[in-house]
N, C-alpha and C. Protein backbone atom coordinates (compact mmCIF):
# COMPACT_ATOMS: atom_id res chain seq x y z
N UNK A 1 53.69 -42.43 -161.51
CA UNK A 1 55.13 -42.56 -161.34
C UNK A 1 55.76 -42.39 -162.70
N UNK A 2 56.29 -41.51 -163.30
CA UNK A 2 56.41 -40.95 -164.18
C UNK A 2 58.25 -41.30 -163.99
N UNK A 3 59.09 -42.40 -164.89
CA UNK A 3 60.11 -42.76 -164.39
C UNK A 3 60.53 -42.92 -165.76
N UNK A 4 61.35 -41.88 -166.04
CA UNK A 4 62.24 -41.90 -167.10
C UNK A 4 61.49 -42.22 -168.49
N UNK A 5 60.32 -41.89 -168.70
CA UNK A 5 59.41 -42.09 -170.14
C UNK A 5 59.97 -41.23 -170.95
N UNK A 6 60.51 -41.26 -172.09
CA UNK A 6 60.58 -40.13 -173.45
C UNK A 6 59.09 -39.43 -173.61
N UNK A 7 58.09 -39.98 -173.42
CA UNK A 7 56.90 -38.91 -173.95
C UNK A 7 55.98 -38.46 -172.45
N UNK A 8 55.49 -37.61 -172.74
CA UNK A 8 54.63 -36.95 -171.65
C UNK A 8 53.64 -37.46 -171.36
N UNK A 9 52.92 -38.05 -170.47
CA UNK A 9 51.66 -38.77 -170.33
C UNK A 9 52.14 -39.86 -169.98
N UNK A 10 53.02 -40.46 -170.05
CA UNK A 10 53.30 -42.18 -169.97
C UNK A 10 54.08 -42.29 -168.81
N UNK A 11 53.58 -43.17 -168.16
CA UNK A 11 54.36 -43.79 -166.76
C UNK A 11 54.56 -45.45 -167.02
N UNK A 12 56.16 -45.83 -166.23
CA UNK A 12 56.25 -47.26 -166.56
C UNK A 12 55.75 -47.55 -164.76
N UNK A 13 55.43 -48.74 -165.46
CA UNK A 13 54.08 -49.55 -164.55
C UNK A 13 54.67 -51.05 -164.85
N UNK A 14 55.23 -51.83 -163.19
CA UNK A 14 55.73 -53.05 -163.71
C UNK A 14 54.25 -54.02 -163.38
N UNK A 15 54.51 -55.27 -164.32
CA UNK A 15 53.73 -55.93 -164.39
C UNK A 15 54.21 -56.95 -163.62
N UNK A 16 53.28 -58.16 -163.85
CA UNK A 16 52.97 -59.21 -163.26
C UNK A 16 54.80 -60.22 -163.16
N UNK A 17 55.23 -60.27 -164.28
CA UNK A 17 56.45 -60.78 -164.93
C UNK A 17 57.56 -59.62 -164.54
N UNK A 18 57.62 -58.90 -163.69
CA UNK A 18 58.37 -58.36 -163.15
C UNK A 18 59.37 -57.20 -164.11
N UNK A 19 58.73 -57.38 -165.40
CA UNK A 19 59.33 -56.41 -166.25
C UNK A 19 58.48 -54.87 -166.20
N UNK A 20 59.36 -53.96 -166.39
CA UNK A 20 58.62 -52.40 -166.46
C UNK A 20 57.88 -52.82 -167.74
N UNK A 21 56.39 -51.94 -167.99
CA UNK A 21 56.24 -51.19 -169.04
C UNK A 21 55.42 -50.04 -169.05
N UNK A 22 55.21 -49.47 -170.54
CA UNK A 22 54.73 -48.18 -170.40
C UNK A 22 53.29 -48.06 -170.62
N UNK A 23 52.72 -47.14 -169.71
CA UNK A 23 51.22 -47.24 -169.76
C UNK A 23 50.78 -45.97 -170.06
N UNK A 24 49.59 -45.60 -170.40
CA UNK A 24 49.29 -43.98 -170.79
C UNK A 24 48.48 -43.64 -169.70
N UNK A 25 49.42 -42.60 -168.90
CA UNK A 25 49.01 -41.94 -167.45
C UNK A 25 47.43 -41.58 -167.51
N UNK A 26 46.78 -42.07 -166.98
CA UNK A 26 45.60 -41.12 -166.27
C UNK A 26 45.67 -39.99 -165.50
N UNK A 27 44.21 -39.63 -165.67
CA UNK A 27 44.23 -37.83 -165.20
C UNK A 27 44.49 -37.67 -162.86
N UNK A 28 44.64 -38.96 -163.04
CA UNK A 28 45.20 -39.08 -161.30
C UNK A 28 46.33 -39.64 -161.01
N UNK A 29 47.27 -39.58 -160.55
CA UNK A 29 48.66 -40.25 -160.11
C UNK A 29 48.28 -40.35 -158.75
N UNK A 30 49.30 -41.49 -158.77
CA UNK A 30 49.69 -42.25 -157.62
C UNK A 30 48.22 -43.01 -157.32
N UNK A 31 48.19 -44.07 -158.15
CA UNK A 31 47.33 -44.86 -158.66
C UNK A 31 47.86 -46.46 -157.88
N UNK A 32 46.74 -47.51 -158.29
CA UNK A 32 47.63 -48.75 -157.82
C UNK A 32 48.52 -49.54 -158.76
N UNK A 33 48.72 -48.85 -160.10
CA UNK A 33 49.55 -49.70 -160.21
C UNK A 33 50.71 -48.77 -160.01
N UNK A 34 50.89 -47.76 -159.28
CA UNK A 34 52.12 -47.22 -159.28
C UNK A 34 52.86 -47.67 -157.71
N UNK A 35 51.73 -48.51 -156.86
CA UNK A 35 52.34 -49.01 -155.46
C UNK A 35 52.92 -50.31 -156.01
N UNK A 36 52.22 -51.03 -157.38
CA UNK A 36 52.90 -52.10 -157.94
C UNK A 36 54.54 -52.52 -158.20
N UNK A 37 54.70 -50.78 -158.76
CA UNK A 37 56.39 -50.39 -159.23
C UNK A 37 56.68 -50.67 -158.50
N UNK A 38 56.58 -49.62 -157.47
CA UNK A 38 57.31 -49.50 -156.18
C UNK A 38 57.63 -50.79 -155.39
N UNK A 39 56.44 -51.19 -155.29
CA UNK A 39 56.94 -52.71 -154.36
C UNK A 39 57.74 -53.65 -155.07
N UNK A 40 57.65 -53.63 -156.43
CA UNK A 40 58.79 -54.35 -157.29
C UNK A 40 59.73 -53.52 -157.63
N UNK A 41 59.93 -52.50 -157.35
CA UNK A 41 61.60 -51.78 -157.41
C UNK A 41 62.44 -52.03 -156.30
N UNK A 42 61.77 -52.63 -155.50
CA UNK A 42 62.54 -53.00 -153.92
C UNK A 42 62.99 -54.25 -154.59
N UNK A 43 62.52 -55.07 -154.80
CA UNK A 43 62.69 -56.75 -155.25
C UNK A 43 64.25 -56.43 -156.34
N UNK A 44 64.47 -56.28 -157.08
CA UNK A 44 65.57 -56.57 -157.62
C UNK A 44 66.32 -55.07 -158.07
N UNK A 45 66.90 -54.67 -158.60
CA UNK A 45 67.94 -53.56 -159.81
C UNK A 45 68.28 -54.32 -161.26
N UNK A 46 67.30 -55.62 -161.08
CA UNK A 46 68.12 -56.22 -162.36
C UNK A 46 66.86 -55.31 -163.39
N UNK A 47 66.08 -55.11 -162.77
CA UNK A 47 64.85 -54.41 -164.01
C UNK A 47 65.04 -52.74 -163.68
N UNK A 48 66.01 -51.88 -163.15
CA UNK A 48 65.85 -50.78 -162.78
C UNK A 48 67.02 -50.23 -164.09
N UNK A 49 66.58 -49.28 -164.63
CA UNK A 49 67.48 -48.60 -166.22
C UNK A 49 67.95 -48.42 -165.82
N UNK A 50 69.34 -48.86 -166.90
CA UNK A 50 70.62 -48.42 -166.50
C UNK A 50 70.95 -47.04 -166.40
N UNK A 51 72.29 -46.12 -166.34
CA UNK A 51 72.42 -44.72 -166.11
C UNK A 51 72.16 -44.34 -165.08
N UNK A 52 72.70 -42.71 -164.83
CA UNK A 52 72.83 -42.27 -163.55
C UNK A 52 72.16 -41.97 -162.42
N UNK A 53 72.35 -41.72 -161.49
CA UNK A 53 71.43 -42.25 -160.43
C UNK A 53 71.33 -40.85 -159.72
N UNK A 54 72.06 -40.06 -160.01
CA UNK A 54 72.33 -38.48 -159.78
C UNK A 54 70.64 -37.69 -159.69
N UNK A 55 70.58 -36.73 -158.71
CA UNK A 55 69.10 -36.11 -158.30
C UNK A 55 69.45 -35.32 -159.78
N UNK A 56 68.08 -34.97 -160.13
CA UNK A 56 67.25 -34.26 -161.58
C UNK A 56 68.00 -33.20 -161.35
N UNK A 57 67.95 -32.47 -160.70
CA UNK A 57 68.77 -31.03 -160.56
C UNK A 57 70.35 -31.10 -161.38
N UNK A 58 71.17 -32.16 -160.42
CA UNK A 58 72.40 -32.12 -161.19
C UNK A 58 72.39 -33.09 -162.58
N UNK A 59 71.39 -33.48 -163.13
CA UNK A 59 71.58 -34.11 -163.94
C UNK A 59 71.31 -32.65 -165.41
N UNK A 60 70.54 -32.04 -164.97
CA UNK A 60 69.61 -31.00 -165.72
C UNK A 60 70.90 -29.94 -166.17
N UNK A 61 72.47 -30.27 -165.25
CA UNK A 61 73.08 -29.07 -165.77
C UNK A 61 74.51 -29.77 -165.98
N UNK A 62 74.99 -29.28 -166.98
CA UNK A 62 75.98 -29.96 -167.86
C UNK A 62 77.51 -30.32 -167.04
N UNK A 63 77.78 -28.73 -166.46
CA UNK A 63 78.83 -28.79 -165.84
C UNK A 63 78.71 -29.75 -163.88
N UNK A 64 77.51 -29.49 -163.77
CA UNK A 64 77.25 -29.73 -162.33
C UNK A 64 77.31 -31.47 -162.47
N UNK A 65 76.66 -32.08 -163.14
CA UNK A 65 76.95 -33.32 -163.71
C UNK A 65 78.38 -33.88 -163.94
N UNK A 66 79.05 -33.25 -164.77
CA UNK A 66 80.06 -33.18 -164.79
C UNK A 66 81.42 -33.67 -163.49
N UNK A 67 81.06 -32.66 -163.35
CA UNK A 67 81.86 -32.67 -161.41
C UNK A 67 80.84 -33.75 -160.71
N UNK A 68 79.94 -34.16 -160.58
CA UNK A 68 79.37 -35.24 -160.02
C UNK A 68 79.73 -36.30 -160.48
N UNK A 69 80.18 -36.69 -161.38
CA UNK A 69 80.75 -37.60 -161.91
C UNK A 69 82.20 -38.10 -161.58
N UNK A 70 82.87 -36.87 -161.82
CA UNK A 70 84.07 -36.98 -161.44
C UNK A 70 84.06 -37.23 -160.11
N UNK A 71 83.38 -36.82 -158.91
CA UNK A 71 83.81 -37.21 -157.25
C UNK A 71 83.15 -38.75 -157.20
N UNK A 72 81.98 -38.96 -158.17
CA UNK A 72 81.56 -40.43 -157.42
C UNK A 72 82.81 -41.36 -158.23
N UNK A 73 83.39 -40.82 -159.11
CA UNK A 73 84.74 -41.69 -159.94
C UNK A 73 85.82 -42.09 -158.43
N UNK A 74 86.09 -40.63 -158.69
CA UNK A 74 87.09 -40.37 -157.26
C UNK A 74 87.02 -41.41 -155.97
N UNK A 75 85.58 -41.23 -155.70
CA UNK A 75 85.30 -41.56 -154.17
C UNK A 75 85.17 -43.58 -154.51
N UNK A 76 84.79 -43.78 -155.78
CA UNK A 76 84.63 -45.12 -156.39
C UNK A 76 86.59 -45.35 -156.45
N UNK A 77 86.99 -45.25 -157.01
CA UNK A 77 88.69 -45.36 -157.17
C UNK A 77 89.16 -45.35 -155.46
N UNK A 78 88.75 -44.42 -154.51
CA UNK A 78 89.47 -44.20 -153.18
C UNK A 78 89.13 -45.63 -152.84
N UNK A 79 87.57 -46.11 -153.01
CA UNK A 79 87.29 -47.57 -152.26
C UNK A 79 87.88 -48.54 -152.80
N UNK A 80 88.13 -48.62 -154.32
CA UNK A 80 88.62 -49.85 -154.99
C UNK A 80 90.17 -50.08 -154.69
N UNK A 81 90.71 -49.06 -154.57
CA UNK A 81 91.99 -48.83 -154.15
C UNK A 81 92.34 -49.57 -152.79
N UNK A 82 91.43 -48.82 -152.12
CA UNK A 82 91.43 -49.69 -150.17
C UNK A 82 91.54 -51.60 -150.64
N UNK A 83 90.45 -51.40 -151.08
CA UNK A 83 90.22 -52.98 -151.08
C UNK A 83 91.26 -53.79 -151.89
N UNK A 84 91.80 -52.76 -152.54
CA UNK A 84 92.80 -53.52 -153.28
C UNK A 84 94.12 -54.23 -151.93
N UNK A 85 94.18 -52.49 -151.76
CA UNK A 85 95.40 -52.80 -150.43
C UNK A 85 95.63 -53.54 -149.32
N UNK A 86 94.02 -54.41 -149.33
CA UNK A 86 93.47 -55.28 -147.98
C UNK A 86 93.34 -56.77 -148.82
N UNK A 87 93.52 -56.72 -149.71
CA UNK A 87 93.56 -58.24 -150.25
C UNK A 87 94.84 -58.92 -149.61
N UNK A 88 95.88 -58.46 -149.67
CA UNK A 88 97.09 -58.89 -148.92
C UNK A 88 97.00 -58.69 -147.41
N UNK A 89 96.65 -57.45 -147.09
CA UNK A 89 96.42 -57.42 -145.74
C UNK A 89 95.40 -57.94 -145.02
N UNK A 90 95.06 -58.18 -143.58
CA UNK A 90 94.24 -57.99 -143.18
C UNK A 90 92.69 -56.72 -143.37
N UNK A 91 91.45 -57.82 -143.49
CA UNK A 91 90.43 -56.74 -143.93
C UNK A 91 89.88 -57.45 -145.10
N UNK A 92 88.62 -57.15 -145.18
CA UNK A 92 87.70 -57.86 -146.21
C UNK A 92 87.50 -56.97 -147.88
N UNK A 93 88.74 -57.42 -148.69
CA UNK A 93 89.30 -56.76 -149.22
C UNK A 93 88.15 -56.56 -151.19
N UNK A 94 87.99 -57.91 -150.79
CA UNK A 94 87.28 -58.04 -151.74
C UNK A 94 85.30 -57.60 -151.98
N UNK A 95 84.87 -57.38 -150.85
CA UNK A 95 84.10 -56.92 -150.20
C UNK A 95 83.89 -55.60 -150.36
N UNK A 96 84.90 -54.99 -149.90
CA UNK A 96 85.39 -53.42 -150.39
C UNK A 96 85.38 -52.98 -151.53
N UNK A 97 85.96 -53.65 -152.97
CA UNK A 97 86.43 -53.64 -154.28
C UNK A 97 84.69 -53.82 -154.73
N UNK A 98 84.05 -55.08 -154.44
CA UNK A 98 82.39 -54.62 -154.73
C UNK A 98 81.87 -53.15 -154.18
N UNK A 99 82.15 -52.93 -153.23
CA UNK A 99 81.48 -51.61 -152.37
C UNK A 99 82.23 -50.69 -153.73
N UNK A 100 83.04 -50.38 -153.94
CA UNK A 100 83.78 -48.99 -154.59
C UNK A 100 83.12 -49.45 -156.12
N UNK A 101 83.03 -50.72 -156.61
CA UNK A 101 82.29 -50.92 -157.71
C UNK A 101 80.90 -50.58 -158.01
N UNK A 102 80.07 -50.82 -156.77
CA UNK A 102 78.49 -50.16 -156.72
C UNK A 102 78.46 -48.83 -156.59
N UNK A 103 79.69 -48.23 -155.70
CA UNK A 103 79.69 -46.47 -155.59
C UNK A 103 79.77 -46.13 -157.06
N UNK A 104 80.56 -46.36 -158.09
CA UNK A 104 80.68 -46.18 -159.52
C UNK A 104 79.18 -46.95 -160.48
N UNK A 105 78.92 -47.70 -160.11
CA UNK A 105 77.68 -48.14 -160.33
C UNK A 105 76.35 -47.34 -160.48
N UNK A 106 76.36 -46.05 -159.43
CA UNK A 106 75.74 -45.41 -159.49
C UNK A 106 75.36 -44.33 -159.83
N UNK A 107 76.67 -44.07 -161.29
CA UNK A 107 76.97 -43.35 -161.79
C UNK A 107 77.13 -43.85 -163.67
N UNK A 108 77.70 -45.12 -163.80
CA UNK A 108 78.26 -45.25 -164.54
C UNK A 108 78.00 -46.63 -164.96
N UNK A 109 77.23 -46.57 -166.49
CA UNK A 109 76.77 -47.84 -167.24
C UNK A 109 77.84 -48.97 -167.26
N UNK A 110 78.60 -48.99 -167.59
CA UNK A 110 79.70 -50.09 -167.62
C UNK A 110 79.74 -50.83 -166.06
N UNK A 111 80.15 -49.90 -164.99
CA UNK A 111 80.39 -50.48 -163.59
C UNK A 111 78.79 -51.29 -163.22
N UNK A 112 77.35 -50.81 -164.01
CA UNK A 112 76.50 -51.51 -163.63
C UNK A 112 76.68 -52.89 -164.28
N UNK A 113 76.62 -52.81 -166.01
CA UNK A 113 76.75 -53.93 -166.18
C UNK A 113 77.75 -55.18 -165.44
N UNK A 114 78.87 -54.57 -165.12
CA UNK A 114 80.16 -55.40 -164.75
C UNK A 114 79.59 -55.85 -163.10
N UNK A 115 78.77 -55.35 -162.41
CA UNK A 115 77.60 -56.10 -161.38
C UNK A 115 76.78 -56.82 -161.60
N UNK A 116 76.31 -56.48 -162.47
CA UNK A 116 74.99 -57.62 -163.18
C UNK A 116 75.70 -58.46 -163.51
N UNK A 117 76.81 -58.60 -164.03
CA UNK A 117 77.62 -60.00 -164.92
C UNK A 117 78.06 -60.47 -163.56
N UNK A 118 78.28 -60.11 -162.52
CA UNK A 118 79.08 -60.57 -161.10
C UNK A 118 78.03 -61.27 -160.73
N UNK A 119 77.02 -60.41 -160.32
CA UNK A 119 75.76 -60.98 -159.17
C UNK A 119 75.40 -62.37 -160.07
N UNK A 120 75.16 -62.51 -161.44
CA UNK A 120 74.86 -63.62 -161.84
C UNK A 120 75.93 -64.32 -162.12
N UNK A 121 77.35 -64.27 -161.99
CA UNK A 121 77.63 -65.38 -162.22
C UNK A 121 78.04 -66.08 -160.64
N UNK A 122 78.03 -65.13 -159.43
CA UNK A 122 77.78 -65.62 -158.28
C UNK A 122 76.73 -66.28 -158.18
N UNK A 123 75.54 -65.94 -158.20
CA UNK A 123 73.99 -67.25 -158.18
C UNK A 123 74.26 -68.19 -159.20
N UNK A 124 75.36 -68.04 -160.03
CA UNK A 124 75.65 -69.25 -160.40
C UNK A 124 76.35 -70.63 -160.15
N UNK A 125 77.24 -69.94 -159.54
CA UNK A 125 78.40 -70.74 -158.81
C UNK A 125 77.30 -71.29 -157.36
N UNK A 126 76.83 -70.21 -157.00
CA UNK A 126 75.97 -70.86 -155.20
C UNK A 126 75.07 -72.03 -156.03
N UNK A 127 73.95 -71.99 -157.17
CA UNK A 127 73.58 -72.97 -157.45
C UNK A 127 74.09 -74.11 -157.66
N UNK A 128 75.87 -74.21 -158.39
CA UNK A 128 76.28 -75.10 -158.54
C UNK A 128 76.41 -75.84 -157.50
N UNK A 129 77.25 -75.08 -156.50
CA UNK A 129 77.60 -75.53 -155.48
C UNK A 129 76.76 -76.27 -154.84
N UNK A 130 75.64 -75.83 -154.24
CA UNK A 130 74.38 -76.95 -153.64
C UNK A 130 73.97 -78.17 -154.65
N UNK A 131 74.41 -78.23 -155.80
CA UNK A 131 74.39 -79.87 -156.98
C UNK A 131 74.85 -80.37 -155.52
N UNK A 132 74.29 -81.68 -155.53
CA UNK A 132 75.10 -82.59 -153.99
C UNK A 132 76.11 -83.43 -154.83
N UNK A 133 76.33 -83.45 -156.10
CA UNK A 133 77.15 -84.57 -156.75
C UNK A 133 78.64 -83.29 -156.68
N UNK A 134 78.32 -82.08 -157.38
CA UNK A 134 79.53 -80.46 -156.91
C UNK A 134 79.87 -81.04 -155.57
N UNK A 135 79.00 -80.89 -154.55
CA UNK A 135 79.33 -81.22 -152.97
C UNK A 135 79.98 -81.96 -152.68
N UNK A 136 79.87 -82.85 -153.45
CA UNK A 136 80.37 -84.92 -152.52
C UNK A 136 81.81 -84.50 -153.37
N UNK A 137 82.00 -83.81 -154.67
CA UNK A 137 83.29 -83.89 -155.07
C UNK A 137 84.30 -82.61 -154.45
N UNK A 138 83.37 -81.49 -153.69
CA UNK A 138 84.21 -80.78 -153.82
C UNK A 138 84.84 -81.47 -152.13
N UNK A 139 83.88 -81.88 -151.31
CA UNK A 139 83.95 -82.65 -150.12
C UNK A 139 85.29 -83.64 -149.81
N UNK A 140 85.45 -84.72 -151.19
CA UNK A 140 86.70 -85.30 -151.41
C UNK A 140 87.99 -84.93 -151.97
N UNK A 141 87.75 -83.68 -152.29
CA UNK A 141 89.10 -82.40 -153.06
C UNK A 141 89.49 -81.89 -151.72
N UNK A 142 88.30 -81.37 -150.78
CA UNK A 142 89.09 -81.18 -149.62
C UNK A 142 89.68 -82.02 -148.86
N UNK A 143 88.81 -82.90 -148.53
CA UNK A 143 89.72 -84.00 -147.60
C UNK A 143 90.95 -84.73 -148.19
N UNK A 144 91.17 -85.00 -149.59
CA UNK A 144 92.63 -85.04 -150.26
C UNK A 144 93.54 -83.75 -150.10
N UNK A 145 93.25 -83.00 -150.17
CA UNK A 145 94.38 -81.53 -149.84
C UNK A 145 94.44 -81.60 -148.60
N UNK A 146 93.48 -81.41 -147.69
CA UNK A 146 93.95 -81.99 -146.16
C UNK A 146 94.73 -83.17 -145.20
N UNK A 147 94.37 -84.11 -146.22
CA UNK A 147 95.47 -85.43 -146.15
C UNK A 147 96.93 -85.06 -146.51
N UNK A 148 96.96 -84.44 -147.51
CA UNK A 148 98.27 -83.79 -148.38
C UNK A 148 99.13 -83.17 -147.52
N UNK A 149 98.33 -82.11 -146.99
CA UNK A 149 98.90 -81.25 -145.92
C UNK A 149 99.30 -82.01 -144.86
N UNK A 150 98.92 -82.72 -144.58
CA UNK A 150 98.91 -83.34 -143.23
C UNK A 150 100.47 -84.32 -142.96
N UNK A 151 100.19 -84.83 -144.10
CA UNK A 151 101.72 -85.84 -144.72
C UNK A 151 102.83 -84.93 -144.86
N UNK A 152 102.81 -83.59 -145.32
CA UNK A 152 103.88 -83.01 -145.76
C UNK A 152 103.90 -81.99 -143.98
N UNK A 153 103.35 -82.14 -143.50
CA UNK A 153 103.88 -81.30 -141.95
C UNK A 153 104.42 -82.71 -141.37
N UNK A 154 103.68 -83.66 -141.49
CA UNK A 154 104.58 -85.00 -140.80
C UNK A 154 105.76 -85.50 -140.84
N UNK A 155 106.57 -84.76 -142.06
CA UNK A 155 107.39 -85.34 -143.21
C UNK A 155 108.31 -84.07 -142.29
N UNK A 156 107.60 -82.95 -142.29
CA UNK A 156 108.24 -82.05 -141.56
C UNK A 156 109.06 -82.19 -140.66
N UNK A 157 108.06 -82.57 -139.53
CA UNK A 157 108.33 -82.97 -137.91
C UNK A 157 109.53 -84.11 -137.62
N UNK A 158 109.30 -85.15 -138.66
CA UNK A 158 109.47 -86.25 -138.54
C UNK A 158 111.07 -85.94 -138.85
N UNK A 159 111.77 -84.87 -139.84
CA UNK A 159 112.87 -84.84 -140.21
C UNK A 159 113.55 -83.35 -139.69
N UNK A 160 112.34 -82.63 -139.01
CA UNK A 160 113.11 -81.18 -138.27
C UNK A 160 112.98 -81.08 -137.15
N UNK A 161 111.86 -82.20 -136.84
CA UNK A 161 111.31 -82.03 -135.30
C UNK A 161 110.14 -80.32 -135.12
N UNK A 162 110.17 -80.13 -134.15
CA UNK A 162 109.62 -78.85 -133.83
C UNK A 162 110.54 -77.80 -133.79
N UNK A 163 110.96 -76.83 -135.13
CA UNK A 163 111.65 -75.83 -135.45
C UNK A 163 111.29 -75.25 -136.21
N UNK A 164 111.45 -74.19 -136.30
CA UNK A 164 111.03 -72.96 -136.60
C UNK A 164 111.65 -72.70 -138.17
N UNK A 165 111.53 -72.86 -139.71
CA UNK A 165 112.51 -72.64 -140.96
C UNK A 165 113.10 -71.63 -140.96
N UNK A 166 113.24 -70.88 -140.21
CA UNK A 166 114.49 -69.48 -140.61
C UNK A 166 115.47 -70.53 -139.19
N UNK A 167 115.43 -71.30 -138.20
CA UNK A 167 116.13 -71.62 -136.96
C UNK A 167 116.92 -73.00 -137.81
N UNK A 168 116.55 -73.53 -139.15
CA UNK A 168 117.23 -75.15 -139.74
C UNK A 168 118.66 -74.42 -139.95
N UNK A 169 119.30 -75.10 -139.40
CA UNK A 169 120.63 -75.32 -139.53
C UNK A 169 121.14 -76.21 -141.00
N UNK A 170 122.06 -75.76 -142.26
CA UNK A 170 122.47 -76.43 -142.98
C UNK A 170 122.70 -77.91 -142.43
N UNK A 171 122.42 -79.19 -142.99
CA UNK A 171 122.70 -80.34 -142.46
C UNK A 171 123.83 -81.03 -143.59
């Protein structure tokens, strides 16, 4: 598996610790440690090199690259755009804005890193969150804002009755 090596002969071969490295190819490929990669290239992208993700062909020619770049920009901007427009609206807006971020992702070093900094600081926040001491407080933040709410619709009722705020009459 011959994956992006600078010298000829060398294939990266991940190890045990889940990091690539480089080994000096033998006179047979597709060896076992090259089912090794493979089954650990499924497991994460946090160990997969950064840069473009574009087939060898269009990478091999300057202009064809070029224009490949520019439509996965394009087609990355059309999604980020949607999702932008669905944050207010109905539609899973933010959801979308990741989707148009990975389409650029797959093109473009910055949009990877700016995933890698996301995905981890999301497993960060989910770890926090399961702390049961995070839990029990975030548990009593809600049920105080829900009390809150609850008083100020009462406060409502209690002084508008059941009406509608564009139907209050100056008093």
């Amino acid at each position: 598996m011959n994956t992006g090596s600078n010298e000829p002969g060398m294939s990266a071969v991940a190890t045990d610790g889940g990091k690539v490295s480089e080994e000096k190819a033998g006179g047979v490929t597709g060896g076992a440690s090259e089912g090794a990669a493979d089954a650990l290239s499924d497991e994460t992208n946090q160990d997969r090199g950064l840069g473009s993700r574009a087939p060898e062909f269009i990478r091999k020619r300057r202009a064809l690259h070029l224009s490949w770049q520019v439509g996965v920009f394009v087609v990355g901007l059309a999604v980020v755009i949607a999702g932008i427009i669905m944050l207010p609206l109905p539609g899973p807006g933010w959801v979308v804005i990741f989707g148009g971020m990975a389409i650029w992702a797959t093109e473009f070093v910055w949009a990877q890193l700016v995933l890698r900094w996301t995905k981890r600081k999301v497993t960060e926040a989910a770890q926090r969150a399961l702390d049961p001491k995070v839990r029990r407080r975030n548990i009593i933040l809600t049920v105080i804002g829900l009390v809150i709410i609850g008083v100020l619709v009462g406060v409502y009722l209690w002084k508008f009755g059941i009406v509608m705020p564009w139907k209050i009459k100056d008093q």
